[in-house]
Each structure stands twice: as C-alpha cells, then as structure tokens.
PDB file of N, CA and C in Angstrom:
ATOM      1  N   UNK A   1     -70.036-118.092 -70.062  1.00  0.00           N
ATOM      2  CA  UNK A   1     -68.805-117.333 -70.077  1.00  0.00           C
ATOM      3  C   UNK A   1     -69.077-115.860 -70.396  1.00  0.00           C
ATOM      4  N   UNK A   2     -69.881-115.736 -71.649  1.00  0.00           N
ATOM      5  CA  UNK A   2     -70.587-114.303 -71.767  1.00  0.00           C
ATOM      6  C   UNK A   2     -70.845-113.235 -70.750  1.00  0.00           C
ATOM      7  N   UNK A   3     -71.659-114.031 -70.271  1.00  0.00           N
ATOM      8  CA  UNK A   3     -72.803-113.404 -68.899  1.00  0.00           C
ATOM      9  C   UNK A   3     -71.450-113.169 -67.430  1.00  0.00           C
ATOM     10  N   UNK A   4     -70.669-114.265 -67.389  1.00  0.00           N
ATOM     11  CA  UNK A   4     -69.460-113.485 -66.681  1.00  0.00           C
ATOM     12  C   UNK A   4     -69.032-112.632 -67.162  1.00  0.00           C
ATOM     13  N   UNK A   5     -68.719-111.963 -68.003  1.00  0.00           N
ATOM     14  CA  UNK A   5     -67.534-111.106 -68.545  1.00  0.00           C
ATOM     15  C   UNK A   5     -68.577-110.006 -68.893  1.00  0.00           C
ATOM     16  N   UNK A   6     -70.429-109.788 -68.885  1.00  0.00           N
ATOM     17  CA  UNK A   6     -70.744-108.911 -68.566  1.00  0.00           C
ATOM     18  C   UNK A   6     -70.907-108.537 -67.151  1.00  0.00           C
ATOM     19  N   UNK A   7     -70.989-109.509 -66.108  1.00  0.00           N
ATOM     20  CA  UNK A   7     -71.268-109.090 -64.550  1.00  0.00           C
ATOM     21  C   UNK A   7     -69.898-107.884 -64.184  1.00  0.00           C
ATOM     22  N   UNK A   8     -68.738-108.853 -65.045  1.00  0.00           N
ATOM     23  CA  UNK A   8     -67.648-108.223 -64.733  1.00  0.00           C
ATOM     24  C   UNK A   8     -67.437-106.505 -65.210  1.00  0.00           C
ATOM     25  N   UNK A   9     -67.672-106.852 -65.810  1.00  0.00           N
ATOM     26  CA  UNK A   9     -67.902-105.317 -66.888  1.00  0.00           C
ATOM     27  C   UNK A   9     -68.646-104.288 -66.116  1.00  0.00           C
ATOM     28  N   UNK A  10     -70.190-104.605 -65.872  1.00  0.00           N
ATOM     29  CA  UNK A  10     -71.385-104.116 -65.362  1.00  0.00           C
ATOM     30  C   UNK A  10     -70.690-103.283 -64.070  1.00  0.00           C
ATOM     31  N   UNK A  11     -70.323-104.617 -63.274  1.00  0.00           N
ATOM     32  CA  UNK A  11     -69.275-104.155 -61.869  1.00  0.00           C
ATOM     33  C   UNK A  11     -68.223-103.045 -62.298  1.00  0.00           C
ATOM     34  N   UNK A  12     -67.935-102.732 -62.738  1.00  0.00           N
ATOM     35  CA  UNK A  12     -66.664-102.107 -63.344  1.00  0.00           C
ATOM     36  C   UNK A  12     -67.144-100.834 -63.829  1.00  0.00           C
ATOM     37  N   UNK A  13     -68.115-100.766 -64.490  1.00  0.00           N
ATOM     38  CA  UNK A  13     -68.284 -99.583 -64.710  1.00  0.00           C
ATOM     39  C   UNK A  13     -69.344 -98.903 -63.749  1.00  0.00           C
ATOM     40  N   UNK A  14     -69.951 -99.865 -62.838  1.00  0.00           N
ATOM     41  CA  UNK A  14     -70.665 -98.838 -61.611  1.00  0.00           C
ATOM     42  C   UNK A  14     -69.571 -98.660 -60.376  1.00  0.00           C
ATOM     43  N   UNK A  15     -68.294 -99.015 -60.284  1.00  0.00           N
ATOM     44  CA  UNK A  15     -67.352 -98.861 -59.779  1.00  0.00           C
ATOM     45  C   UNK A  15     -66.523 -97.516 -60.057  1.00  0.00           C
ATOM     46  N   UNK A  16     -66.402 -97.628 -61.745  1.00  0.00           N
ATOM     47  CA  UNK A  16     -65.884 -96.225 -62.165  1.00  0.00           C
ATOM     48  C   UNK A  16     -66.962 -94.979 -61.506  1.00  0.00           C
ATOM     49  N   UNK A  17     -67.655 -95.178 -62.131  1.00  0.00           N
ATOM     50  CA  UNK A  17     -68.939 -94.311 -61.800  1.00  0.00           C
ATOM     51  C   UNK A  17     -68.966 -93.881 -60.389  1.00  0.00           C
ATOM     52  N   UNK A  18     -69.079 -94.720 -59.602  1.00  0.00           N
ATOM     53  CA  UNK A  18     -68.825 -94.419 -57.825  1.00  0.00           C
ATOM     54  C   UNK A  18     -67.165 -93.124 -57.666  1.00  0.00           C
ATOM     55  N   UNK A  19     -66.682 -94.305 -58.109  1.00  0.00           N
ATOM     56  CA  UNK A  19     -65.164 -93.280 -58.022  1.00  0.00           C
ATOM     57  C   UNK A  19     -64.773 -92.064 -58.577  1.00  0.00           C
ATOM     58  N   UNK A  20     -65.568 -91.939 -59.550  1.00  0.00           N
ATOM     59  CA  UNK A  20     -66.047 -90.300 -60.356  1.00  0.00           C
ATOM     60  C   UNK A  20     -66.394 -89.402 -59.707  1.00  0.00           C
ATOM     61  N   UNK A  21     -67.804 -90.111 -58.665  1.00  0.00           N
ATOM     62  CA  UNK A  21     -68.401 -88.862 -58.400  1.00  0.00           C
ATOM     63  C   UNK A  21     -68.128 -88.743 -56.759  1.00  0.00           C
ATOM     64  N   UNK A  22     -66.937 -89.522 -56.032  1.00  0.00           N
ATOM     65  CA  UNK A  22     -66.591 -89.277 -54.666  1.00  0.00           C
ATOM     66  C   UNK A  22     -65.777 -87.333 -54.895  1.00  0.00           C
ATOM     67  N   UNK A  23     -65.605 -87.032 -53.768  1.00  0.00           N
ATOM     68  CA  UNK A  23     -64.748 -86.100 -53.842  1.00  0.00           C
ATOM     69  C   UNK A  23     -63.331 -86.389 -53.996  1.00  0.00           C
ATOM     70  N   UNK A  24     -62.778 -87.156 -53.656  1.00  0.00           N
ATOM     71  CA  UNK A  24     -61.608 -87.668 -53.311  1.00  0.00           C
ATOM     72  C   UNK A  24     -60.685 -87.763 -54.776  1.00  0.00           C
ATOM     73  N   UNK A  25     -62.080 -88.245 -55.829  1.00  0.00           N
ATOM     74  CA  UNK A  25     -61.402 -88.217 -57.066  1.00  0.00           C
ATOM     75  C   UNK A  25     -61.098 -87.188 -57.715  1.00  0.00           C
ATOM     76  N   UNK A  26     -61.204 -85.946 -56.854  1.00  0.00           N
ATOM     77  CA  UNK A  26     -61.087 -84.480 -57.931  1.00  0.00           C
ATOM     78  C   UNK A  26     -59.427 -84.488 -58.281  1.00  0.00           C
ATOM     79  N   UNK A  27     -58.302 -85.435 -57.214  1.00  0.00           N
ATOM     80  CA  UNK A  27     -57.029 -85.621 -57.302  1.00  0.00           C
ATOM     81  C   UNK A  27     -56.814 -85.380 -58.946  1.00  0.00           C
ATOM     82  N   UNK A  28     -57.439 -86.171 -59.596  1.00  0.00           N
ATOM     83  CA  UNK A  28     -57.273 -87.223 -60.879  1.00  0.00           C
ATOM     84  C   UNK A  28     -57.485 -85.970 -61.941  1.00  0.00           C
ATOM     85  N   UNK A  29     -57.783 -84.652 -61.868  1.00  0.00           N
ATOM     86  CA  UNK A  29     -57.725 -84.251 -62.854  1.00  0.00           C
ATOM     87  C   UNK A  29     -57.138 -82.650 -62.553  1.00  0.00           C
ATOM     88  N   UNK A  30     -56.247 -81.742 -63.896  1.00  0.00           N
ATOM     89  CA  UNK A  30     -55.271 -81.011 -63.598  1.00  0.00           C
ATOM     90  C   UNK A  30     -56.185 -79.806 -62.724  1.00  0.00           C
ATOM     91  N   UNK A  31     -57.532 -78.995 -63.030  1.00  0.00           N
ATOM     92  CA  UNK A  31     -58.045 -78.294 -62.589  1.00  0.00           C
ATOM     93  C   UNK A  31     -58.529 -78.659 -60.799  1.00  0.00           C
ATOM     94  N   UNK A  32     -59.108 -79.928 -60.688  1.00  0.00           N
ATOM     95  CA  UNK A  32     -58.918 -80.315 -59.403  1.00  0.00           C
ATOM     96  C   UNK A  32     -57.674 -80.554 -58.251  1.00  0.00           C
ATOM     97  N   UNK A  33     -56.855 -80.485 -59.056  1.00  0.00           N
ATOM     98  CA  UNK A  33     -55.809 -80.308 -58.333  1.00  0.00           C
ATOM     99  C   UNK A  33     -55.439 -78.691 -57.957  1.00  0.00           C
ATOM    100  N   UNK A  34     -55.722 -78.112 -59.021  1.00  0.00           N
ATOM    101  CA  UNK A  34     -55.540 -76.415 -58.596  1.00  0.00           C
ATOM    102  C   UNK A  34     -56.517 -76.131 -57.496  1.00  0.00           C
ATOM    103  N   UNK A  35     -57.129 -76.695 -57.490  1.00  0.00           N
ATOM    104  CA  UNK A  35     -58.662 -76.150 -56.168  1.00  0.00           C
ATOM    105  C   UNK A  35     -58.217 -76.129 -55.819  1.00  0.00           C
ATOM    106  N   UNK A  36     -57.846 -77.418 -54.816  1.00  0.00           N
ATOM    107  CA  UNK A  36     -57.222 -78.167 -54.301  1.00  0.00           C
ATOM    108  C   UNK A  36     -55.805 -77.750 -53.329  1.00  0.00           C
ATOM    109  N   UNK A  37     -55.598 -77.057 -54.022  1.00  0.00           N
ATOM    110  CA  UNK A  37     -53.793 -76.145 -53.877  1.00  0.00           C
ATOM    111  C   UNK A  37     -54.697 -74.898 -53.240  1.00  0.00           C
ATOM    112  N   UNK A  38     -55.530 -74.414 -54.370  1.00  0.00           N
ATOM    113  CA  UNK A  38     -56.326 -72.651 -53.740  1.00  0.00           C
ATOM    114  C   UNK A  38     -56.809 -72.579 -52.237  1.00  0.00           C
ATOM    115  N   UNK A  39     -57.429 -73.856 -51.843  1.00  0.00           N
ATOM    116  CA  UNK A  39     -58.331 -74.179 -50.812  1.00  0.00           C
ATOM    117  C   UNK A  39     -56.713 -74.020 -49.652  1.00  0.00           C
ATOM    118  N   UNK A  40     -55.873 -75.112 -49.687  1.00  0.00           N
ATOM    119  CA  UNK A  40     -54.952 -74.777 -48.607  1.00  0.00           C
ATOM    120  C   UNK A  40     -53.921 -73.628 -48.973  1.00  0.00           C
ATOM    121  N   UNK A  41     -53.997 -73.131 -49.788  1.00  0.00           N
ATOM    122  CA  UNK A  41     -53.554 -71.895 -49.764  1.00  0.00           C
ATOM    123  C   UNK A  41     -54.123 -71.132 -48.972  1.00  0.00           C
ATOM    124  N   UNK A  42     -55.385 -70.844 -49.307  1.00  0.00           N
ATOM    125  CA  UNK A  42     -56.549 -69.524 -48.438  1.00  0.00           C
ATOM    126  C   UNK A  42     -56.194 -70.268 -47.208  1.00  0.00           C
ATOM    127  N   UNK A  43     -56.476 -71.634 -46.773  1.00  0.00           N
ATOM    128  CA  UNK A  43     -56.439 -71.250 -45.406  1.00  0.00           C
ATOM    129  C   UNK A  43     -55.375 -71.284 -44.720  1.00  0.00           C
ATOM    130  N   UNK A  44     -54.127 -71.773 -45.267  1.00  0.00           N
ATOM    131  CA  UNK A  44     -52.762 -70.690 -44.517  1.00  0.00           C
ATOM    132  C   UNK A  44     -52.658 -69.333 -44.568  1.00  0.00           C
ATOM    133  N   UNK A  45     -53.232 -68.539 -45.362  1.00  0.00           N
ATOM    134  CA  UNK A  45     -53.657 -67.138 -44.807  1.00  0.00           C
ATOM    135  C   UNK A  45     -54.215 -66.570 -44.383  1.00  0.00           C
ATOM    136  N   UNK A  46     -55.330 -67.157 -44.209  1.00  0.00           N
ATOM    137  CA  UNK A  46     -56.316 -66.709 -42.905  1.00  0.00           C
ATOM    138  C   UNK A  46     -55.660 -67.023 -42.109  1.00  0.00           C
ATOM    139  N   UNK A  47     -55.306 -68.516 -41.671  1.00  0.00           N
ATOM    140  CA  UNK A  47     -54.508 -68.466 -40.302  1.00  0.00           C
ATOM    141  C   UNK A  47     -53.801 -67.780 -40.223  1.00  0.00           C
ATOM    142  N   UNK A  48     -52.969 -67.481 -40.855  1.00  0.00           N
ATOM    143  CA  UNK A  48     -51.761 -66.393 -40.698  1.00  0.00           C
ATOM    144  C   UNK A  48     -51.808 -65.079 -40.259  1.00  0.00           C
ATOM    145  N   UNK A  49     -52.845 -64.795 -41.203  1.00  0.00           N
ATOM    146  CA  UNK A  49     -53.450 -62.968 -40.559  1.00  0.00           C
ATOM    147  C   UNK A  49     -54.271 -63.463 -39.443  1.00  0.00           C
ATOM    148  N   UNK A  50     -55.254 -64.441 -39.336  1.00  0.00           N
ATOM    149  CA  UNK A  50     -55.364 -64.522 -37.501  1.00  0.00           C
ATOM    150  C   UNK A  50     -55.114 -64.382 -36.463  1.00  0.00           C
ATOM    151  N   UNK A  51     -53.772 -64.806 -36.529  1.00  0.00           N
ATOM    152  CA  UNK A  51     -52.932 -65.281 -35.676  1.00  0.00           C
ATOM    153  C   UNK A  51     -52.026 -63.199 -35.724  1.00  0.00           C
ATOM    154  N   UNK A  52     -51.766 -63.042 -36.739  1.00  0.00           N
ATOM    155  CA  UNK A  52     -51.364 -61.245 -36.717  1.00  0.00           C
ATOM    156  C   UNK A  52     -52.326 -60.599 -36.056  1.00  0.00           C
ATOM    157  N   UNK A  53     -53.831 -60.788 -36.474  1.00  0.00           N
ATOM    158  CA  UNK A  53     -54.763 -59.799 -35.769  1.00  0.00           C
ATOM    159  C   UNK A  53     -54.776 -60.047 -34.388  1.00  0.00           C
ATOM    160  N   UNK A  54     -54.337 -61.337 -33.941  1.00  0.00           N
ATOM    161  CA  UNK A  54     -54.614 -61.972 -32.606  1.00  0.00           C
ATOM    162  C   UNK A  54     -53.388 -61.104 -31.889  1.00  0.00           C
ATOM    163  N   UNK A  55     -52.383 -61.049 -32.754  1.00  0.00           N
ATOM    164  CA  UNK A  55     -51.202 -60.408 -31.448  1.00  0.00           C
ATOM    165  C   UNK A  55     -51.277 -59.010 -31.904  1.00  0.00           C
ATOM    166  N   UNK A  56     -52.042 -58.099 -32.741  1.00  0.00           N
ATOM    167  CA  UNK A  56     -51.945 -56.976 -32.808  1.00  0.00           C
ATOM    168  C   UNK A  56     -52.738 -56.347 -31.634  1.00  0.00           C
ATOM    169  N   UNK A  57     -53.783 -57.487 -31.211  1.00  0.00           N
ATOM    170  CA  UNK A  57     -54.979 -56.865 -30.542  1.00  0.00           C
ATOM    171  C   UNK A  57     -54.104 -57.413 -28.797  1.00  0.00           C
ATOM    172  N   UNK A  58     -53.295 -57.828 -28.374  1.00  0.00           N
ATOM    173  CA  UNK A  58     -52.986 -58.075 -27.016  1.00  0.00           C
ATOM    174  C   UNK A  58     -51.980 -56.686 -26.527  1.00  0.00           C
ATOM    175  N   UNK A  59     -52.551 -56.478 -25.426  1.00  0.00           N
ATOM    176  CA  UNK A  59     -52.349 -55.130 -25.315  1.00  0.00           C
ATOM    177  C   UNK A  59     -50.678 -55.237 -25.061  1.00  0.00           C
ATOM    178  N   UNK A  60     -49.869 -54.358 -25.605  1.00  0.00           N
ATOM    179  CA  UNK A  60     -48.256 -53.630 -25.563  1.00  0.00           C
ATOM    180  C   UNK A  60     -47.771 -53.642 -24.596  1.00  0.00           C
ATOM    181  N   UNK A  61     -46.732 -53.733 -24.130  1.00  0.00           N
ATOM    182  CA  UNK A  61     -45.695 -53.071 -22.859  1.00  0.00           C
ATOM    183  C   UNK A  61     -45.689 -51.813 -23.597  1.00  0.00           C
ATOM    184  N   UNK A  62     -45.684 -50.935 -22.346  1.00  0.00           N
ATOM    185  CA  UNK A  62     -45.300 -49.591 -23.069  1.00  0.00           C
ATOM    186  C   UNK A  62     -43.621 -49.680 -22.220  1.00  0.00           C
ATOM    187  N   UNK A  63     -43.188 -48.701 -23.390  1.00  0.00           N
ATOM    188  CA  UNK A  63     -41.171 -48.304 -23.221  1.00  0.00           C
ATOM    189  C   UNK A  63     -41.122 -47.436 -22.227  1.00  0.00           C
ATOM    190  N   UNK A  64     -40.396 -47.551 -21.636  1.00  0.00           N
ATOM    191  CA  UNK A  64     -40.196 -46.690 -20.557  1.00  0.00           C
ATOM    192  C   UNK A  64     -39.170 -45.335 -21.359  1.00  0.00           C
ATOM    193  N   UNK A  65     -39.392 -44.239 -21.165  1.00  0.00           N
ATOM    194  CA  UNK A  65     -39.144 -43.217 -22.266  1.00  0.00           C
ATOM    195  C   UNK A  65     -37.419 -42.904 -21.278  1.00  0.00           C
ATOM    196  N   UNK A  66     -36.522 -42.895 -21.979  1.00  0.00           N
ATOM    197  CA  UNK A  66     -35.577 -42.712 -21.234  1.00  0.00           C
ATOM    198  C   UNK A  66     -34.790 -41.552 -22.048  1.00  0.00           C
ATOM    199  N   UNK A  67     -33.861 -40.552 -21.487  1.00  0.00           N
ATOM    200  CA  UNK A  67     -33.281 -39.916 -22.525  1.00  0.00           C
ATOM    201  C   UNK A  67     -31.762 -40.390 -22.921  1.00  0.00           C
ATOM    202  N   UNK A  68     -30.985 -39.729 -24.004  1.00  0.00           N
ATOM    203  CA  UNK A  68     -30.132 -40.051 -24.393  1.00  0.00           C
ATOM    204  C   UNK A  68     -28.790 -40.445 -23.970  1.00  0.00           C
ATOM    205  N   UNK A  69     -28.072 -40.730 -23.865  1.00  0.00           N
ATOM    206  CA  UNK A  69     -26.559 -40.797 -22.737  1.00  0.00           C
ATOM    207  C   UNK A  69     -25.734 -39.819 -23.640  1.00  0.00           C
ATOM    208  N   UNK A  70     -25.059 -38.741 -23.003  1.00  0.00           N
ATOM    209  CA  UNK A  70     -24.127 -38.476 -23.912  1.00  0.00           C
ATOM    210  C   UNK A  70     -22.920 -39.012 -24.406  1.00  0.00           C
ATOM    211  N   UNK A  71     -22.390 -38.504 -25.544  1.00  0.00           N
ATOM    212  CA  UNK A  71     -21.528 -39.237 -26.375  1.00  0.00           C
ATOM    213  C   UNK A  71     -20.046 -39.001 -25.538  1.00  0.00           C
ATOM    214  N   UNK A  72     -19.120 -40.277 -25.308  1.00  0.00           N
ATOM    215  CA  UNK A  72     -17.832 -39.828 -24.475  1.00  0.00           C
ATOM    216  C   UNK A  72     -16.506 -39.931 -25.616  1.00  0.00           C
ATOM    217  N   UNK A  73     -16.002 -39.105 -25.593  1.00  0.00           N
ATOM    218  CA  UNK A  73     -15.123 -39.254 -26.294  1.00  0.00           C
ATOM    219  C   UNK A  73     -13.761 -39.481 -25.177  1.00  0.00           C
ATOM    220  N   UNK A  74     -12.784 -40.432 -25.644  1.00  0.00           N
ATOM    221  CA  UNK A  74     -11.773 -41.083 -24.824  1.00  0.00           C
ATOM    222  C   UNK A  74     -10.534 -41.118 -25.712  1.00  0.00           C
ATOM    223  N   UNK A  75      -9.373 -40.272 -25.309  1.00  0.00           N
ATOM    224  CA  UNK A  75      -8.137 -40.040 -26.530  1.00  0.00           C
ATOM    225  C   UNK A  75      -7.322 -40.626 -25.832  1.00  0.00           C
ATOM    226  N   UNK A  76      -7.479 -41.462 -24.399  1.00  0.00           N
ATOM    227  CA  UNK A  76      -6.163 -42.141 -23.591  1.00  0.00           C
ATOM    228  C   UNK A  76      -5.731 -43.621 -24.585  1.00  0.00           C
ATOM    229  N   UNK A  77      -4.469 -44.091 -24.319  1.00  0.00           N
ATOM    230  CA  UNK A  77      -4.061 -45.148 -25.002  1.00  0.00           C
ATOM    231  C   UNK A  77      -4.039 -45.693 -24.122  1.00  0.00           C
ATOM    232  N   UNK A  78      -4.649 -47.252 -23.600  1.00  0.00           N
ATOM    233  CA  UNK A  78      -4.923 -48.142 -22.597  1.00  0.00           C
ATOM    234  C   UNK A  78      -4.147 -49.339 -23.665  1.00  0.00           C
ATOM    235  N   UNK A  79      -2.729 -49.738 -22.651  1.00  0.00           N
ATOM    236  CA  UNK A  79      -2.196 -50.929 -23.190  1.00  0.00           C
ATOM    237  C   UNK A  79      -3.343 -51.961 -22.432  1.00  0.00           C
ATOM    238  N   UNK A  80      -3.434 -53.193 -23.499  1.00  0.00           N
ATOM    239  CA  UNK A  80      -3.966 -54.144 -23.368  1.00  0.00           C
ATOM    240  C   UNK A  80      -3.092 -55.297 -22.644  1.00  0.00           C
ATOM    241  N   UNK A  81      -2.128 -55.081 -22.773  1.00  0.00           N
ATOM    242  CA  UNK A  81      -0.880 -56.322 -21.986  1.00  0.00           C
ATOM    243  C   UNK A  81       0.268 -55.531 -22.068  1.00  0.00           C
ATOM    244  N   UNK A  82       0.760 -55.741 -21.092  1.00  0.00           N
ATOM    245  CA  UNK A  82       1.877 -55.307 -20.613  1.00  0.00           C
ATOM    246  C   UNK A  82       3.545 -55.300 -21.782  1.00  0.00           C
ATOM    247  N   UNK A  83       3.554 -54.095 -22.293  1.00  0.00           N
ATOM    248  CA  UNK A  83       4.757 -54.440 -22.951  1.00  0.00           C
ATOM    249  C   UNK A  83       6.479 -54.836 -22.566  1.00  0.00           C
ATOM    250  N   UNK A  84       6.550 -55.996 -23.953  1.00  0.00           N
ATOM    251  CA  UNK A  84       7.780 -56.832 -23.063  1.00  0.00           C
ATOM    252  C   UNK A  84       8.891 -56.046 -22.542  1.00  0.00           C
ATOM    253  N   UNK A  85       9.725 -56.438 -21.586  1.00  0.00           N
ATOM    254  CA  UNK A  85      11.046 -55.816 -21.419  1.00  0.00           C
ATOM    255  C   UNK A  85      11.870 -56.432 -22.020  1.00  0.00           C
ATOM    256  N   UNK A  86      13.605 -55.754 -22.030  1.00  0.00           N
ATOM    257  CA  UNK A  86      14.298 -56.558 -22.350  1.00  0.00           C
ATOM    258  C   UNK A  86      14.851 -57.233 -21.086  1.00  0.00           C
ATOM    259  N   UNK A  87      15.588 -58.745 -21.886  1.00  0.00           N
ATOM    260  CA  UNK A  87      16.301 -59.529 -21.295  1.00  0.00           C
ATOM    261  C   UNK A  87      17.574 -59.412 -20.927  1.00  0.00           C
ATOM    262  N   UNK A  88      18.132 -59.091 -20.020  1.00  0.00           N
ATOM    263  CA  UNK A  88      19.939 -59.134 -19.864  1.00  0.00           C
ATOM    264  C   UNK A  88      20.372 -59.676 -18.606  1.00  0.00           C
ATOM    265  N   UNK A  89      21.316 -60.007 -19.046  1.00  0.00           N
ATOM    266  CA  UNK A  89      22.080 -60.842 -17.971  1.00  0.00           C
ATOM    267  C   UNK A  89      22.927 -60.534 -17.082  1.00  0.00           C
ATOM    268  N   UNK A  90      23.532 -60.930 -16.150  1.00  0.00           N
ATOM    269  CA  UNK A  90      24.662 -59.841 -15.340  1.00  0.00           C
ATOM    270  C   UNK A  90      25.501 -59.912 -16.026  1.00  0.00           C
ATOM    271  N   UNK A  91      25.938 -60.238 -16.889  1.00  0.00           N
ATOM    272  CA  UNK A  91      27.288 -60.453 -17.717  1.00  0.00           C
ATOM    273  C   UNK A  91      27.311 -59.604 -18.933  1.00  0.00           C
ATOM    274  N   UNK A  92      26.103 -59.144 -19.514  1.00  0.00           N
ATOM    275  CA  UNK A  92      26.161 -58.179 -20.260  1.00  0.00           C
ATOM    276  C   UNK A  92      25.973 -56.604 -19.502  1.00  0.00           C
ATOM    277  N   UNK A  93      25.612 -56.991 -18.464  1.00  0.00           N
ATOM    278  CA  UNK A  93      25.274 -55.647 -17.617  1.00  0.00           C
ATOM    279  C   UNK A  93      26.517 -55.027 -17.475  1.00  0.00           C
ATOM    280  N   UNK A  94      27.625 -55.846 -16.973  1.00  0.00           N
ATOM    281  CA  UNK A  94      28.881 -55.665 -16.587  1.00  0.00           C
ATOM    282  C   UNK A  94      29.572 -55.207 -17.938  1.00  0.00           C
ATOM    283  N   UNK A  95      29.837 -55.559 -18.975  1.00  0.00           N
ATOM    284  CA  UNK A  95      30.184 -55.090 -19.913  1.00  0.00           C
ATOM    285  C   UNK A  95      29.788 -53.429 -20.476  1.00  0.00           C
ATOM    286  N   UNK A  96      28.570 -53.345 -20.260  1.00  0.00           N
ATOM    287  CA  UNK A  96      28.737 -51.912 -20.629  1.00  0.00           C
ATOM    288  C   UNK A  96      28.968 -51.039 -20.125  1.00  0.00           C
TER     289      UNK A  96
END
C-alpha cells in the first residue's frame, strides 16, 4: 500500500515539474500574465503602424486645384407652397 501511494506521489510531482517548466504555465502566475498582455500589446502596434506606413507609402491622388465660387447673396422671398385663398360662396358674394 506504501509503495502505491509513493508511485503515486513520485508521478505527481514529475507531473508538477513538467507543468512548471512548459511555457503554457507562465498563465499561472501574476507577472506572467503581464508578459503576456506586453507581448500582444507590442504586436497590435506594430501592426498598426504597419499597416499606417503601408498606406502612407501608396502613392496620393493629387486634387485637382480648383478656385473659389463666389459668394451669392439672394434677398428674393420664394414661397414654398402656394398661399391659401379665401373661400366664398355665391351667396356671400351677392351680399356684399
């Protein structure tokens, strides 16, 4: 029973040991996790300015240089719809 419960043990701690020294385990502690964060940090900014240097460097449309329009000034009053008339009837027509 002994000698089981050292195999078990033995196993167990060359198990820890394996899992220590993978990379995978850097998860497991607070400073490995900051790498961790630094590493995909940097490389969303490299990509990022890449991808800027990449379209800074494709050559421009140039603007076609045009000059200014002058300014119009307009003092007419343009009805938008037709204002109503009045309503009358022949019967009031006749009356007045």
């Amino acid at each position: 029973m002994e000698r089981m419960l050292e195999r078990i043990l033995t196993s167990l701690a060359v198990i820890l040991v394996v899992c220590l020294i993978l990379p995978g385990c850097a998860h497991f502690t607070k400073s490995g996790r900051q790498q961790l964060a630094y590493e995909k940090y940097v490389r969303k900014c490299s990509y990022t300015r890449d991808r800027q240097r990449s379209k800074m460097k494709m050559p421009q449309m140039a603007v076609p240089a045009s000059a200014p329009s002058e300014n119009k000034v307009s003092a007419d009053v343009v009805d938008a719809a037709p204002s109503p008339q009045s309503v009358t009837t022949s019967d009031s027509q006749t009356e007045q």
